[in-house]
PDB file of N, CA and C in Angstrom:
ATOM      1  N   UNK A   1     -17.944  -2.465 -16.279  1.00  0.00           N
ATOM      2  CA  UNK A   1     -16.615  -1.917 -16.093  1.00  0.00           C
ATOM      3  C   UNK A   1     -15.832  -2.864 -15.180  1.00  0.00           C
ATOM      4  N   UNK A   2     -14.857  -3.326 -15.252  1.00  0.00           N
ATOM      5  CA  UNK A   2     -13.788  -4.107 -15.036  1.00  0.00           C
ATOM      6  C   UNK A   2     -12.680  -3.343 -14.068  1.00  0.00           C
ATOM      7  N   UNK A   3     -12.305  -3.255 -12.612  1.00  0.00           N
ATOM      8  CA  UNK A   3     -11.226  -2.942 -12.346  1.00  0.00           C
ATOM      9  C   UNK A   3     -10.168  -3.465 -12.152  1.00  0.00           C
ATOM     10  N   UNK A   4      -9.043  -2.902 -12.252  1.00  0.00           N
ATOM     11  CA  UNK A   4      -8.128  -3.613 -11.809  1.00  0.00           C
ATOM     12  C   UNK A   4      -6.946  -2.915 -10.429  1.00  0.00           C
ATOM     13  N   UNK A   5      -6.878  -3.731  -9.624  1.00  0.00           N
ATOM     14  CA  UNK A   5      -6.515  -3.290  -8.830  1.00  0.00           C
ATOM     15  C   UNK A   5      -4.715  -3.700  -8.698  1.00  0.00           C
ATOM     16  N   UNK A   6      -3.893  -3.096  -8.517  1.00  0.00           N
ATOM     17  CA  UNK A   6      -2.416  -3.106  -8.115  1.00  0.00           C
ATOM     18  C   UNK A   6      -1.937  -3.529  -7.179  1.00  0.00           C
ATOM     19  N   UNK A   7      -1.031  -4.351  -6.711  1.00  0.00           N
ATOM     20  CA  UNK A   7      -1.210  -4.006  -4.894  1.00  0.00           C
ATOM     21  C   UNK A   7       0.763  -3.328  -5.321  1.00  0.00           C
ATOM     22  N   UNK A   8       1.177  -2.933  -4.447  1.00  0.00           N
ATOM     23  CA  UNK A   8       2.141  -2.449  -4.573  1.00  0.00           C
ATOM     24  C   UNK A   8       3.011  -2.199  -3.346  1.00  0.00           C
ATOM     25  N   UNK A   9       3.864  -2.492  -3.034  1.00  0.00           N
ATOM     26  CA  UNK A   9       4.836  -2.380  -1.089  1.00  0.00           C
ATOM     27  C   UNK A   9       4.116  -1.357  -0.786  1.00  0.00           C
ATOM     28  N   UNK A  10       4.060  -0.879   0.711  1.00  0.00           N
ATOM     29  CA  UNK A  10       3.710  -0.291   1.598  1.00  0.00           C
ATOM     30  C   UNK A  10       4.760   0.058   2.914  1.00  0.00           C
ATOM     31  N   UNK A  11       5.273   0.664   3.066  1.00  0.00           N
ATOM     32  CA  UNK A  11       6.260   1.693   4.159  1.00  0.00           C
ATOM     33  C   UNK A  11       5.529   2.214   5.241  1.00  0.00           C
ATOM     34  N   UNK A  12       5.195   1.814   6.990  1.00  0.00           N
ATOM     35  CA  UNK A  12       4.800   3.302   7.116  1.00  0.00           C
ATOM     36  C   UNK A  12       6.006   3.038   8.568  1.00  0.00           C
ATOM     37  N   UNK A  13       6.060   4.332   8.894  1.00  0.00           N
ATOM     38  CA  UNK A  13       7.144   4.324  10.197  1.00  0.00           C
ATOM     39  C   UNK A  13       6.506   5.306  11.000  1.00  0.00           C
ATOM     40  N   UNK A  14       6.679   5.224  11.860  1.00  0.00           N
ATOM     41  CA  UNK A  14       6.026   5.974  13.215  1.00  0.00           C
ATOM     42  C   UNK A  14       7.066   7.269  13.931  1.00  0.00           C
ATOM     43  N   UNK A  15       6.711   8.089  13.741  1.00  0.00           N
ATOM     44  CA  UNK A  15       8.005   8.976  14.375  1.00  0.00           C
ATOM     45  C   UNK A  15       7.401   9.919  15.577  1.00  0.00           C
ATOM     46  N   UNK A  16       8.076   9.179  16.923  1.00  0.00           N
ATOM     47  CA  UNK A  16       7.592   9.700  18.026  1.00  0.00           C
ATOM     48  C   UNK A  16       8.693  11.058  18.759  1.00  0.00           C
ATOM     49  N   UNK A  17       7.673  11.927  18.926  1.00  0.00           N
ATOM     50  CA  UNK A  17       8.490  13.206  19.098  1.00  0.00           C
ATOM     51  C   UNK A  17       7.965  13.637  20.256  1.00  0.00           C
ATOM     52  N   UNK A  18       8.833  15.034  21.146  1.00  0.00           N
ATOM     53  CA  UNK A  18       8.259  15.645  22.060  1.00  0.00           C
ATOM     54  C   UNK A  18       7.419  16.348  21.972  1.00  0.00           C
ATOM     55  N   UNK A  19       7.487  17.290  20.979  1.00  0.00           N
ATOM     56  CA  UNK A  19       5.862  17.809  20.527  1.00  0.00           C
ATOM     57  C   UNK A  19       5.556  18.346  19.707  1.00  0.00           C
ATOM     58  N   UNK A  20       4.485  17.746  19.125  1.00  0.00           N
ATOM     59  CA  UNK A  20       3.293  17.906  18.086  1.00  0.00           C
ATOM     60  C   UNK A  20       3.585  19.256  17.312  1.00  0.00           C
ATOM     61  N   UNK A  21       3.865  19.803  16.148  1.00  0.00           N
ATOM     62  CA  UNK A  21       3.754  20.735  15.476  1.00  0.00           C
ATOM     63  C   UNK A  21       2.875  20.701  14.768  1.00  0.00           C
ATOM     64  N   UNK A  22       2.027  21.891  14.106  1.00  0.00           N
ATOM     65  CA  UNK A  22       1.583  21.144  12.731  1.00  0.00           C
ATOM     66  C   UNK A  22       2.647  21.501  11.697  1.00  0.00           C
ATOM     67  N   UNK A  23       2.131  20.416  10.402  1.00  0.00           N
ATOM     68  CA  UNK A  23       3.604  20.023   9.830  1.00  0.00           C
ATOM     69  C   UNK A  23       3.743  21.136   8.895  1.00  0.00           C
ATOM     70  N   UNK A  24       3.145  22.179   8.576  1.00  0.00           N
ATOM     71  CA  UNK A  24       3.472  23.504   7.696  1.00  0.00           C
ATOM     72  C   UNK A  24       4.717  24.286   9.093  1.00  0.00           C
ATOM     73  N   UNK A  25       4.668  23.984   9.751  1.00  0.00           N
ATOM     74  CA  UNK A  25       5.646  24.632  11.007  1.00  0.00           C
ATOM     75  C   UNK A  25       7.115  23.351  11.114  1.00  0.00           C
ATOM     76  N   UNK A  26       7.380  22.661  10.334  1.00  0.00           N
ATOM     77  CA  UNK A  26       8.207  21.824  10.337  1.00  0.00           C
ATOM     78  C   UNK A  26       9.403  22.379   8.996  1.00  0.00           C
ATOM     79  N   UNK A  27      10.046  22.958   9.781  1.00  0.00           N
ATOM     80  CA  UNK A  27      11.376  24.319   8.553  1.00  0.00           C
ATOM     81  C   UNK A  27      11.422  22.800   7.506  1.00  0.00           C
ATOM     82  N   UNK A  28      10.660  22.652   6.242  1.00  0.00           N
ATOM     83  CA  UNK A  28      11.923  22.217   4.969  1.00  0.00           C
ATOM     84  C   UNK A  28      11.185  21.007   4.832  1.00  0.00           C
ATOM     85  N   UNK A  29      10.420  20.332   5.690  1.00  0.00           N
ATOM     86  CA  UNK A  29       9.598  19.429   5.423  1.00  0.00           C
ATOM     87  C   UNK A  29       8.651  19.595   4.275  1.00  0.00           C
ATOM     88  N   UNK A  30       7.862  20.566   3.683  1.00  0.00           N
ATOM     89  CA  UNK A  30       7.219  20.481   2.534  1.00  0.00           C
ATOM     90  C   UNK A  30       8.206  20.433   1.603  1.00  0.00           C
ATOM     91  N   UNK A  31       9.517  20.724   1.311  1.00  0.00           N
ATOM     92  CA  UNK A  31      10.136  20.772   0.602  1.00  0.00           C
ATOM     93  C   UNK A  31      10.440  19.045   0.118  1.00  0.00           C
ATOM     94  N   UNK A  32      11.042  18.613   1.110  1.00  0.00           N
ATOM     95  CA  UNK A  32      11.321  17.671   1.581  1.00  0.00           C
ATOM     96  C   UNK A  32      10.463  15.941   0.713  1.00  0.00           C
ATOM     97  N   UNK A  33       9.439  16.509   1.444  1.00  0.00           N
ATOM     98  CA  UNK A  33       8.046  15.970   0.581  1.00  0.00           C
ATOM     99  C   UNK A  33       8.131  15.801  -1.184  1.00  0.00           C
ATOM    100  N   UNK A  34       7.824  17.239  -1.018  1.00  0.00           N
ATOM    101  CA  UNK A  34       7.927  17.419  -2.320  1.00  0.00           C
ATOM    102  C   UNK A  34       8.795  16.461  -3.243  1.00  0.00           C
ATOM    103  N   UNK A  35      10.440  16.929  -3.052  1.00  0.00           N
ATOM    104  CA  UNK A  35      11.260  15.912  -3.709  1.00  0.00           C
ATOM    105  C   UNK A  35      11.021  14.184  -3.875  1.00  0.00           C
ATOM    106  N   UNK A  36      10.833  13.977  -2.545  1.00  0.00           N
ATOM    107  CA  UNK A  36      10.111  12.294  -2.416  1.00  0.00           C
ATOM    108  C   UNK A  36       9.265  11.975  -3.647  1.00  0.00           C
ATOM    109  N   UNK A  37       8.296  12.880  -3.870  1.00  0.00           N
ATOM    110  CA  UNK A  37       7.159  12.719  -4.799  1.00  0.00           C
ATOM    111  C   UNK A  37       7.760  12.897  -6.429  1.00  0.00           C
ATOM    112  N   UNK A  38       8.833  13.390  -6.365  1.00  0.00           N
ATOM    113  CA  UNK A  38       9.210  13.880  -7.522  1.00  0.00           C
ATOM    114  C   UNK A  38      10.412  12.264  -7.591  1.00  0.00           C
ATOM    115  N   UNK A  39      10.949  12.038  -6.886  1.00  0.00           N
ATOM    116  CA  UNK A  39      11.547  10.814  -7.146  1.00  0.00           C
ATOM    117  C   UNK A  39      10.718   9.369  -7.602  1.00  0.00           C
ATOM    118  N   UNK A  40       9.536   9.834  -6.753  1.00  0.00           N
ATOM    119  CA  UNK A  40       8.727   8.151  -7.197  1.00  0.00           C
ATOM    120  C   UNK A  40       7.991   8.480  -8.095  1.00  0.00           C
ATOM    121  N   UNK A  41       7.209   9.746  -8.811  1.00  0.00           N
ATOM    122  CA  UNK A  41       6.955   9.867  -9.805  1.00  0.00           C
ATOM    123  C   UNK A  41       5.814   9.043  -9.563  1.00  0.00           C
ATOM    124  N   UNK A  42       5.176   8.469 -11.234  1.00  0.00           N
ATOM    125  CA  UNK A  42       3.129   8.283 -11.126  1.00  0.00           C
ATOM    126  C   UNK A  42       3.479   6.391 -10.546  1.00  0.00           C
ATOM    127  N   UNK A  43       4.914   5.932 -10.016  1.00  0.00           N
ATOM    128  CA  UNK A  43       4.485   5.042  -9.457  1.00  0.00           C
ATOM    129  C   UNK A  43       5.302   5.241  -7.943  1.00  0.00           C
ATOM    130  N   UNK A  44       4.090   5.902  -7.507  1.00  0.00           N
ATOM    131  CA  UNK A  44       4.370   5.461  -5.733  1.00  0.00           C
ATOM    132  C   UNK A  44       3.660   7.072  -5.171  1.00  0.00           C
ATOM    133  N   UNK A  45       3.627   6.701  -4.046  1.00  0.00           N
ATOM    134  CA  UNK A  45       2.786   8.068  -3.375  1.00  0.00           C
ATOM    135  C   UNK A  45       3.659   8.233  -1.743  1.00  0.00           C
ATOM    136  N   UNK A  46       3.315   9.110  -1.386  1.00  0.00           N
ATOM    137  CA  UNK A  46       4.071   9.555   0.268  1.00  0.00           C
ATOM    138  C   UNK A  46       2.890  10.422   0.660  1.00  0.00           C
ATOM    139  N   UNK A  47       2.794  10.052   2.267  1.00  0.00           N
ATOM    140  CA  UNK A  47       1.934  10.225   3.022  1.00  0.00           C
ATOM    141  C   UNK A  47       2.290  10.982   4.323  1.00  0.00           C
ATOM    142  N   UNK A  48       2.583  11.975   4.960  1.00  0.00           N
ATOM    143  CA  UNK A  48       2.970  12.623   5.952  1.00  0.00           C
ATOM    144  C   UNK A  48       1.990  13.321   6.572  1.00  0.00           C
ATOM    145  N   UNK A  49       1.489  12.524   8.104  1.00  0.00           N
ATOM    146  CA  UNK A  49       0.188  13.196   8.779  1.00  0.00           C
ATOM    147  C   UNK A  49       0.662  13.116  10.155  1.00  0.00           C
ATOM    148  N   UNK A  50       0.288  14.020  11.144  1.00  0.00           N
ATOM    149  CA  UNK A  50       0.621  13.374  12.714  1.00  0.00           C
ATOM    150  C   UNK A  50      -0.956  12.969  12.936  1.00  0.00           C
ATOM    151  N   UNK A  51      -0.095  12.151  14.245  1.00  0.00           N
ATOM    152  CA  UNK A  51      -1.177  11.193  14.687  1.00  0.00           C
ATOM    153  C   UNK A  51      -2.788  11.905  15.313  1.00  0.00           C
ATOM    154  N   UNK A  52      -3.449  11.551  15.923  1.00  0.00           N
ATOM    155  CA  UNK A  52      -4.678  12.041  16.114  1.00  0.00           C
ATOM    156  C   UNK A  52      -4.792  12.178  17.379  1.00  0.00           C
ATOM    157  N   UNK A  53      -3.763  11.117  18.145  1.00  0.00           N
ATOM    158  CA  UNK A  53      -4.169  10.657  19.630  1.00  0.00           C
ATOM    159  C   UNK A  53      -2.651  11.038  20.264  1.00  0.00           C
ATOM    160  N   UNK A  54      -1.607  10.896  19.737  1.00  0.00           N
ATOM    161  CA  UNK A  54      -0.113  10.296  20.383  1.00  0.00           C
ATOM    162  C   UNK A  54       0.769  11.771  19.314  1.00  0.00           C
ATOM    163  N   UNK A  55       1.745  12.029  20.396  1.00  0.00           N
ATOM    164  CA  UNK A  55       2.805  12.743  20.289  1.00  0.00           C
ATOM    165  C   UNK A  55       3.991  12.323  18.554  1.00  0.00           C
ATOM    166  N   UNK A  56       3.017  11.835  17.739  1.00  0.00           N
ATOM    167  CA  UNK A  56       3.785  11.080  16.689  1.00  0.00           C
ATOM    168  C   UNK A  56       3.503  11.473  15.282  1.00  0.00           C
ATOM    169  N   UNK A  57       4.005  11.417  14.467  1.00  0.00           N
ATOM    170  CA  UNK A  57       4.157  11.334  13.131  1.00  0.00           C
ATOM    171  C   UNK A  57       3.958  10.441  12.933  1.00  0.00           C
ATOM    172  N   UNK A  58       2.645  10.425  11.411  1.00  0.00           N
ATOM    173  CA  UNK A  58       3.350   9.003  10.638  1.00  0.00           C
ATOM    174  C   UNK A  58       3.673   8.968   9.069  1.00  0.00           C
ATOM    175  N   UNK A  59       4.815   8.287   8.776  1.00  0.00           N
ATOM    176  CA  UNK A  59       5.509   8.429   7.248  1.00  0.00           C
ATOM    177  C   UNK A  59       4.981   7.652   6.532  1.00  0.00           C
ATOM    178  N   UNK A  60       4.143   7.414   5.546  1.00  0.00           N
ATOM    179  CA  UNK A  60       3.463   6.008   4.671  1.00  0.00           C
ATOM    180  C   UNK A  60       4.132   6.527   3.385  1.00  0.00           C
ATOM    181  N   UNK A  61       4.686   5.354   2.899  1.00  0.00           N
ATOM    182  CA  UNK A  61       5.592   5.344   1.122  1.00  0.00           C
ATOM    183  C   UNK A  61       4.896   4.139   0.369  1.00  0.00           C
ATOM    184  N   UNK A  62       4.350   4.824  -0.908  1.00  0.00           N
ATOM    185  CA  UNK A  62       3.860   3.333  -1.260  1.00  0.00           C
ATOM    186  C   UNK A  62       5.200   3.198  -3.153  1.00  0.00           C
ATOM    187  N   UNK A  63       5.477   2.104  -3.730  1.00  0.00           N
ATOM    188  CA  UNK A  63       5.935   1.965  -4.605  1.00  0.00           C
ATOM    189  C   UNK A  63       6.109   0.861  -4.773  1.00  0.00           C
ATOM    190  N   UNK A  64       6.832   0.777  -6.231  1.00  0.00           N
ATOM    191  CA  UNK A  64       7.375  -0.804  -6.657  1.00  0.00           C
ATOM    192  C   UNK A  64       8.457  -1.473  -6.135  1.00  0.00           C
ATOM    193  N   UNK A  65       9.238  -0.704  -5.731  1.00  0.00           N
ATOM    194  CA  UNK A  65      10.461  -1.101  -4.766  1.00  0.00           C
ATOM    195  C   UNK A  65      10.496  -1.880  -3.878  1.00  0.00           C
ATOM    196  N   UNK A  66      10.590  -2.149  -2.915  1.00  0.00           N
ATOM    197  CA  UNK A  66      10.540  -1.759  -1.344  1.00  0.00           C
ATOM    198  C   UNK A  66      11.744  -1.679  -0.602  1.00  0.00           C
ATOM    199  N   UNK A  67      12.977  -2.205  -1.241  1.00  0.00           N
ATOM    200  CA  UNK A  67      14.133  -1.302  -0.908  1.00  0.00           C
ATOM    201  C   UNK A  67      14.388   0.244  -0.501  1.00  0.00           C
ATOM    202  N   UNK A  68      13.838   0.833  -2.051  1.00  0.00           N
ATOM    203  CA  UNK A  68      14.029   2.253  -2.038  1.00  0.00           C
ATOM    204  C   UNK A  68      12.908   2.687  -1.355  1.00  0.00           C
ATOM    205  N   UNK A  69      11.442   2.409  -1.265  1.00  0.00           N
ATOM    206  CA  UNK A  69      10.399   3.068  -0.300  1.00  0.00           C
ATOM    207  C   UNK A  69      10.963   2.955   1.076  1.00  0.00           C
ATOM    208  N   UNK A  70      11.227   1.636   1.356  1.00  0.00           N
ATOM    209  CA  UNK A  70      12.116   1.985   3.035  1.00  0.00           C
ATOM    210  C   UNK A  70      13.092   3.145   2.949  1.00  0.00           C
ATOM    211  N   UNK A  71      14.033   2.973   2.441  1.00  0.00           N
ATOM    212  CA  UNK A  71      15.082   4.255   2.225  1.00  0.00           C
ATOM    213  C   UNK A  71      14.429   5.846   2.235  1.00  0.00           C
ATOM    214  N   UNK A  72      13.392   5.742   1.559  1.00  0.00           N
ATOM    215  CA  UNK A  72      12.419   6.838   1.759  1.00  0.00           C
ATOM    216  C   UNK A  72      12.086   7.158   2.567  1.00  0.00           C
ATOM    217  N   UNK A  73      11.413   6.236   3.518  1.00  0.00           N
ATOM    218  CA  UNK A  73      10.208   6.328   4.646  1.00  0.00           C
ATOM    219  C   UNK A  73      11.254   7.048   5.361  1.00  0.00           C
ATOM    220  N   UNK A  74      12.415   6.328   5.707  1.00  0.00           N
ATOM    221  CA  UNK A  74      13.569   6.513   6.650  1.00  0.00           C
ATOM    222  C   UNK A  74      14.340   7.594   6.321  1.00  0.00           C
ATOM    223  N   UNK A  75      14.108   8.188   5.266  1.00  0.00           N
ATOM    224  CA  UNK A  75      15.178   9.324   5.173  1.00  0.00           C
ATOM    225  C   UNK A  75      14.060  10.695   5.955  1.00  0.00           C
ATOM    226  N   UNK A  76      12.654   9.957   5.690  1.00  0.00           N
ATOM    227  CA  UNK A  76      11.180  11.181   5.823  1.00  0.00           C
ATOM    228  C   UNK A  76      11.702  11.548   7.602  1.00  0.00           C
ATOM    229  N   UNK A  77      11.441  10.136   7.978  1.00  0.00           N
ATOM    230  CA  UNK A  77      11.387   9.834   9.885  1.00  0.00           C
ATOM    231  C   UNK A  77      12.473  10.409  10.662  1.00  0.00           C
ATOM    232  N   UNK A  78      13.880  10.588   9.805  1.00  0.00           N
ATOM    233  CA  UNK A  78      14.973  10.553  10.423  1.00  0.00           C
ATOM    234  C   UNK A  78      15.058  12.254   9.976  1.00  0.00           C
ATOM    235  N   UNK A  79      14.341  12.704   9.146  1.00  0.00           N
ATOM    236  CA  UNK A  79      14.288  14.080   8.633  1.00  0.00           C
ATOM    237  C   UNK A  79      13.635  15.012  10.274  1.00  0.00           C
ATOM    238  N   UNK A  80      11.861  14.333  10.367  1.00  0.00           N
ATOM    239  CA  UNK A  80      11.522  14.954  11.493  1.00  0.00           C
ATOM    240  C   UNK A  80      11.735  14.867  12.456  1.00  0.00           C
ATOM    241  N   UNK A  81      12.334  13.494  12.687  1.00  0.00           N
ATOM    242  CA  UNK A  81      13.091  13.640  13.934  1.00  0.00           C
ATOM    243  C   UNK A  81      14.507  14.856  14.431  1.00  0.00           C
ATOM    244  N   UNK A  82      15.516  14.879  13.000  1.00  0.00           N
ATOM    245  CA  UNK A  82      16.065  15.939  13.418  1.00  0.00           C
ATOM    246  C   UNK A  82      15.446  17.490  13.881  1.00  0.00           C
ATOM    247  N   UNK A  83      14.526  17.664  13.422  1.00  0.00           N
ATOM    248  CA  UNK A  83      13.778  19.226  13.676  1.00  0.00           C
ATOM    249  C   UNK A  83      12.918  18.853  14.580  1.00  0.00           C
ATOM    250  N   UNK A  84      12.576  17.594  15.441  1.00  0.00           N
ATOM    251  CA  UNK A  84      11.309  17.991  16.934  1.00  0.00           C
ATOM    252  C   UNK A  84      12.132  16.589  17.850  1.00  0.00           C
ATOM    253  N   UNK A  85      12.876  16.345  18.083  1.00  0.00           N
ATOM    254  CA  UNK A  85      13.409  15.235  18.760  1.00  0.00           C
ATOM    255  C   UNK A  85      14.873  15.940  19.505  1.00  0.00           C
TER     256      UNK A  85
END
């Protein structure tokens, strides 16, 4: 068996906040998500986790773009920042 592997842009942005929610407690963010995923469709993925150690979010966009995945990442970062910043 033969794979083949893709490489494809990569987005991630760091969004540092005062404090930690978990992200089902973030009003509109699954929604939010959601749409992202529905825009990049079976090429590109979005990643929304807080950090493990630090007061932060992090946004990862992967696609063919990398115009529009930045535009993404940044619409994700600038999203949670309005609701915990």
């Amino acid at each position: 068996m033969t794979w083949c592997v893709m490489s494809v842009p990569q987005v991630l942005k760091n969004v540092k906040v005062k404090v930690k929610k978990p992200l089902d407690e973030i009003e509109g963010l699954s929604e939010k998500v959601r749409s992202i995923k529905e825009m990049l469709g079976d090429k590109g993925r979005i990643l929304v986790r807080p950090s493990g150690t630090e007061p932060k979010y992090r946004v990862m966009v992967e696609g063919e773009d990398r115009g529009f995945i930045e535009e993404l990442a940044e619409e994700v970062a600038d999203f949670i920042k309005q609701r915990l910043c």
